[in-house]
Structures are given as C-alpha cells and as structure tokens.
C-alpha atoms as a PDB file:
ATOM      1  CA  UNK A   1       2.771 -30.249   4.636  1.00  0.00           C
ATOM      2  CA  UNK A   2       4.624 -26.984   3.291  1.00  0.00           C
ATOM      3  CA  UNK A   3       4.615 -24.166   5.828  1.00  0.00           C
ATOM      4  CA  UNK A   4       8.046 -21.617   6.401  1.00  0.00           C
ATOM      5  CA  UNK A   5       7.880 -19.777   9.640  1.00  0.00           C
ATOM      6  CA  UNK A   6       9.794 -16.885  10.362  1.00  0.00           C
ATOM      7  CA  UNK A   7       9.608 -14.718  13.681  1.00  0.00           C
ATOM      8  CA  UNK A   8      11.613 -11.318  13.957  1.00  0.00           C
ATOM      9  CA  UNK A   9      11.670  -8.399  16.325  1.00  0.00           C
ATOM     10  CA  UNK A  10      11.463  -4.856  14.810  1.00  0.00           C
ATOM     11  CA  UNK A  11      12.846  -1.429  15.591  1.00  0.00           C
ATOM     12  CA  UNK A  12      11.654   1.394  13.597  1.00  0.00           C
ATOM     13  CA  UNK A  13      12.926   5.101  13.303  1.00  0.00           C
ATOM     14  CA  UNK A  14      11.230   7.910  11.532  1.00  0.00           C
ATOM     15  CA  UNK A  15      11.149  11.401  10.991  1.00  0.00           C
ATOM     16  CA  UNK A  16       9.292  14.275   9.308  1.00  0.00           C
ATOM     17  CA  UNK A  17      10.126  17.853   8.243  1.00  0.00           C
ATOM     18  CA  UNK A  18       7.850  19.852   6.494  1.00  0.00           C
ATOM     19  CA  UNK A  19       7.513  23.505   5.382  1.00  0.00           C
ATOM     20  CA  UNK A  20       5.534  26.154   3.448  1.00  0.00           C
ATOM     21  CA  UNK A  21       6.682  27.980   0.517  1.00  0.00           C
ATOM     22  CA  UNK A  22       4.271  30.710  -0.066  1.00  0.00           C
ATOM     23  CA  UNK A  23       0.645  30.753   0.423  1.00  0.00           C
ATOM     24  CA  UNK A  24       0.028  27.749  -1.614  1.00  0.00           C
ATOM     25  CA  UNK A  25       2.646  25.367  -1.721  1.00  0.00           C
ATOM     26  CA  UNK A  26       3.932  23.047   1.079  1.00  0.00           C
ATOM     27  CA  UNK A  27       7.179  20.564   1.137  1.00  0.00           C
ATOM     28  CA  UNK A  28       7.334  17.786   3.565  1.00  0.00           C
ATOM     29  CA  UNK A  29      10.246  15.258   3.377  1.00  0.00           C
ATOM     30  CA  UNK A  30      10.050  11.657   5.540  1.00  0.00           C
ATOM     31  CA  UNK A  31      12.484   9.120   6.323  1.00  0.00           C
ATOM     32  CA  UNK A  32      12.418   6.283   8.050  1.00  0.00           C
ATOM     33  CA  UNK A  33      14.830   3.675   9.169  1.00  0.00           C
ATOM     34  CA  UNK A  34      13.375  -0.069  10.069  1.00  0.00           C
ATOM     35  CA  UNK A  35      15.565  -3.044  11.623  1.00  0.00           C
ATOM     36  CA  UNK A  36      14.393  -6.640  11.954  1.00  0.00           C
ATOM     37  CA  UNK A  37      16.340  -8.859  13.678  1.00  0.00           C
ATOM     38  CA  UNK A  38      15.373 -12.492  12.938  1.00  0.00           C
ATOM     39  CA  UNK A  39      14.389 -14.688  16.088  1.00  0.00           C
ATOM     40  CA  UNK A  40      13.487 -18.103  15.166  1.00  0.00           C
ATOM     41  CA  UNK A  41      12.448 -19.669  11.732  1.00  0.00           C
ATOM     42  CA  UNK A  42      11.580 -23.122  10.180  1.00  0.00           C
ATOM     43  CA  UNK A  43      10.812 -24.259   6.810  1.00  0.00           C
ATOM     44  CA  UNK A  44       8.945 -27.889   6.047  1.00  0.00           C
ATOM     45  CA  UNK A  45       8.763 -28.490   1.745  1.00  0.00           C
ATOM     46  CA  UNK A  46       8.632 -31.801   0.071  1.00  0.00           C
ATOM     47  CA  UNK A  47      11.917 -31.306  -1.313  1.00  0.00           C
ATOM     48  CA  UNK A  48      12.048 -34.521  -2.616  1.00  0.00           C
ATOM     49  CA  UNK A  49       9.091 -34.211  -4.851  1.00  0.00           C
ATOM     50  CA  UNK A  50      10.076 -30.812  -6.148  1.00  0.00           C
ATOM     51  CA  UNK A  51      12.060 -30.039  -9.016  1.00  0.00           C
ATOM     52  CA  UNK A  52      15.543 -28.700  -8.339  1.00  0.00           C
ATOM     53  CA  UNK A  53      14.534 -24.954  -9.318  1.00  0.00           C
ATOM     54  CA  UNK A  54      12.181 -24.808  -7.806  1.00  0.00           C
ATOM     55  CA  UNK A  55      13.823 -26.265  -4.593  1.00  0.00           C
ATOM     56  CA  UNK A  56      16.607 -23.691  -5.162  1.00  0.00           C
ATOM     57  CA  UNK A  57      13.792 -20.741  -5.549  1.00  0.00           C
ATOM     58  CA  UNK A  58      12.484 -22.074  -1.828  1.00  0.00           C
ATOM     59  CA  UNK A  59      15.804 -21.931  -0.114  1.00  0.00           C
ATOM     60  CA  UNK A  60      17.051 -18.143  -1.780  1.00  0.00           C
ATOM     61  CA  UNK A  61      13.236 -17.219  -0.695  1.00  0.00           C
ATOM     62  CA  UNK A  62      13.800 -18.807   3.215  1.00  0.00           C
ATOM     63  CA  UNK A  63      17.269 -17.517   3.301  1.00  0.00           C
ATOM     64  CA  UNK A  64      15.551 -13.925   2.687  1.00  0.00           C
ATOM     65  CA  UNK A  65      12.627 -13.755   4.319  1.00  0.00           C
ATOM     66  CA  UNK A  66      14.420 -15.402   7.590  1.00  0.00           C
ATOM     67  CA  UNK A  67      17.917 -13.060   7.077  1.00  0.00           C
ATOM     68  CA  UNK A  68      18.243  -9.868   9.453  1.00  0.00           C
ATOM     69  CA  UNK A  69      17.127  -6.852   7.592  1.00  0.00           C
ATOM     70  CA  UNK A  70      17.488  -2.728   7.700  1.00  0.00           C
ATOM     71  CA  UNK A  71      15.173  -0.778   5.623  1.00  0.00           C
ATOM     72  CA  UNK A  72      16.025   2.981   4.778  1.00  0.00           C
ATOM     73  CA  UNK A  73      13.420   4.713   3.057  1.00  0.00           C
ATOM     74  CA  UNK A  74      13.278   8.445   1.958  1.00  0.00           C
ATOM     75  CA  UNK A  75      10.076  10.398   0.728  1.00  0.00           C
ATOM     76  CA  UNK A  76      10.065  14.157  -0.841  1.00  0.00           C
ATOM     77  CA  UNK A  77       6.184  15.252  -1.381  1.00  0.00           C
ATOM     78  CA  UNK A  78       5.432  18.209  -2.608  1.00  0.00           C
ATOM     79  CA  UNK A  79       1.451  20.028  -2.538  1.00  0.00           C
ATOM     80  CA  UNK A  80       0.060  23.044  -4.548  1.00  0.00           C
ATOM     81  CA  UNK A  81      -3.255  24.166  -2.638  1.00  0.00           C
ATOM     82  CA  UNK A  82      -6.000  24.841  -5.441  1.00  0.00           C
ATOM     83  CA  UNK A  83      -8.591  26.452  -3.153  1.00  0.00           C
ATOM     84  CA  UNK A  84      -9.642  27.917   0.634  1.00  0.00           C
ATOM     85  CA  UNK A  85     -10.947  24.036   0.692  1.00  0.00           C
ATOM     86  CA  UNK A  86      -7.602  22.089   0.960  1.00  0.00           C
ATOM     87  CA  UNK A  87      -8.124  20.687  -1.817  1.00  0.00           C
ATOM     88  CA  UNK A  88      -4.507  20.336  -3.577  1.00  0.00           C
ATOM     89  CA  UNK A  89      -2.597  18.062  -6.180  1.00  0.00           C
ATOM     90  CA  UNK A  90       0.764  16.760  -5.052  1.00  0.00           C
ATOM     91  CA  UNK A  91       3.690  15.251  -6.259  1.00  0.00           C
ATOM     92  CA  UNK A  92       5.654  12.345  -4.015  1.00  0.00           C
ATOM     93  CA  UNK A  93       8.807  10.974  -5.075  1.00  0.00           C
ATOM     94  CA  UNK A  94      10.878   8.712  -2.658  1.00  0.00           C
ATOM     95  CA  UNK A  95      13.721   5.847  -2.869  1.00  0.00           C
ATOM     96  CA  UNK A  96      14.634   2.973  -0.729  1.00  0.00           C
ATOM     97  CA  UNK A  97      16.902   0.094  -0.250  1.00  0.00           C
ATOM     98  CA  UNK A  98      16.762  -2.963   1.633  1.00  0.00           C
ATOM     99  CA  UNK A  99      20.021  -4.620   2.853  1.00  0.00           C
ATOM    100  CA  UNK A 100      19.781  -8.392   4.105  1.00  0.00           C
ATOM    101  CA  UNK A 101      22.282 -10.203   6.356  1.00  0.00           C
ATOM    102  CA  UNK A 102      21.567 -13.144   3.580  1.00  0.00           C
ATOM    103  CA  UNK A 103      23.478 -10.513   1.340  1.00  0.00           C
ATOM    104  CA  UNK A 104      20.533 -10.287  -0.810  1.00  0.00           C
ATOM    105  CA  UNK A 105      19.450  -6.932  -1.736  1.00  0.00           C
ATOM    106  CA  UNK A 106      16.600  -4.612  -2.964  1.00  0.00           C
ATOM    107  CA  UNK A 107      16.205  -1.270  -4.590  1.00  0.00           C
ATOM    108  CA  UNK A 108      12.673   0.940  -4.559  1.00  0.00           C
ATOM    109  CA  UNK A 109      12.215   3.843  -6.625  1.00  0.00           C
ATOM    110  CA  UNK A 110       8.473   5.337  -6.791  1.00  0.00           C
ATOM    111  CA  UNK A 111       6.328   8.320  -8.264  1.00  0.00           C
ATOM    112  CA  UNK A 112       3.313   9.494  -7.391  1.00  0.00           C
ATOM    113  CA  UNK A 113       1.184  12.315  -8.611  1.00  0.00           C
ATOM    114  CA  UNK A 114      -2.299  12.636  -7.098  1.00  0.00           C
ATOM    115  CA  UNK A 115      -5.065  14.824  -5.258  1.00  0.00           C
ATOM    116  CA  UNK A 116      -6.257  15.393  -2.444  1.00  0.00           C
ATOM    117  CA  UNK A 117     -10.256  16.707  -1.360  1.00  0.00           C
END
C-alpha cells in the first residue's frame, strides 16, 4: 500500500488592529504566527517499483510535510464604503513565509481586490 502519516501539535497566535480614516474608509492589519511541532510520522511507498525521481520527490515531500514548522503571516486590507448599506470594495495585500526544521522553505505573496454587499 502507499499511505504517509504525519501527526503534529499546533500553537497559533494572532492579532488584529483596525481603524477608520474618515467617514468612509477603514484599515485593518492581521498577523498571525502558527507553530507545529511534529509528533509522530510514517511513510509506506513501493520504493522499489518507483523510479528514482520520483522516489527522491517522496522523501523531500515526507521530509516536509513531517519537519517542525512556524508560519508568519501578515495581512494589510484596506475598505472604501460606497453607501449607508455597507456595501464597500476593498483592497487586501499580505505576505508570508514558512520556515521548516527540514530547512525547506516557502514564500507567499497575495493580492486581492474585491466587494463586499
């Protein structure tokens, strides 16, 4: 069979400031802060009948998804109110990174432009 376990305990810190800036604009900024600690994993492939990439892919994917992790995220939004019925168009822009005890690391970058009724 092919099945990869992994079991980790989490820890999770966030906060949120936000303000108004006028009568129709509001700024709220977030950021959070998430640690996983890995517990226990396991990992059953038949390596033998896979080719070596794709044996190599398995083990860098294992190694990551069973390697302690911390999470830091930050998130700017800002909303212009359109009318007395909350309805508004925002912008959000935030960043991220991911650092692994596996030494293997990630980078998030988004935009997001919306509305809300």
């Amino acid at each position: 069979g092919r099945n990869l376990r992994t079991r980790h305990a989490y820890g999770k810190l966030s906060g949120i400031l936000g303000t108004r800036v006028g009568k129709r604009w509001s700024l709220t900024t977030r950021m959070d802060v998430l640690y996983k600690k890995g517990i226990t994993s396991s990992i059953d492939l038949p390596y033998a009948n896979m080719p070596e990439e794709f044996r190599e892919m398995a083990r860098e994917n294992y190694a990551f998804l069973k390697a302690d992790q911390t999470h830091l995220q930050l998130t700017a939004r800002a909303d212009y109110l359109i009318d007395k019925a909350l309805r508004s168009l925002f912008i959000q822009a935030g960043g991220g990174k991911l650092f692994t005890s596996a030494d293997r690391h990630q980078t998030l970058l988004d935009l997001t432009l919306g509305t809300t009724f």
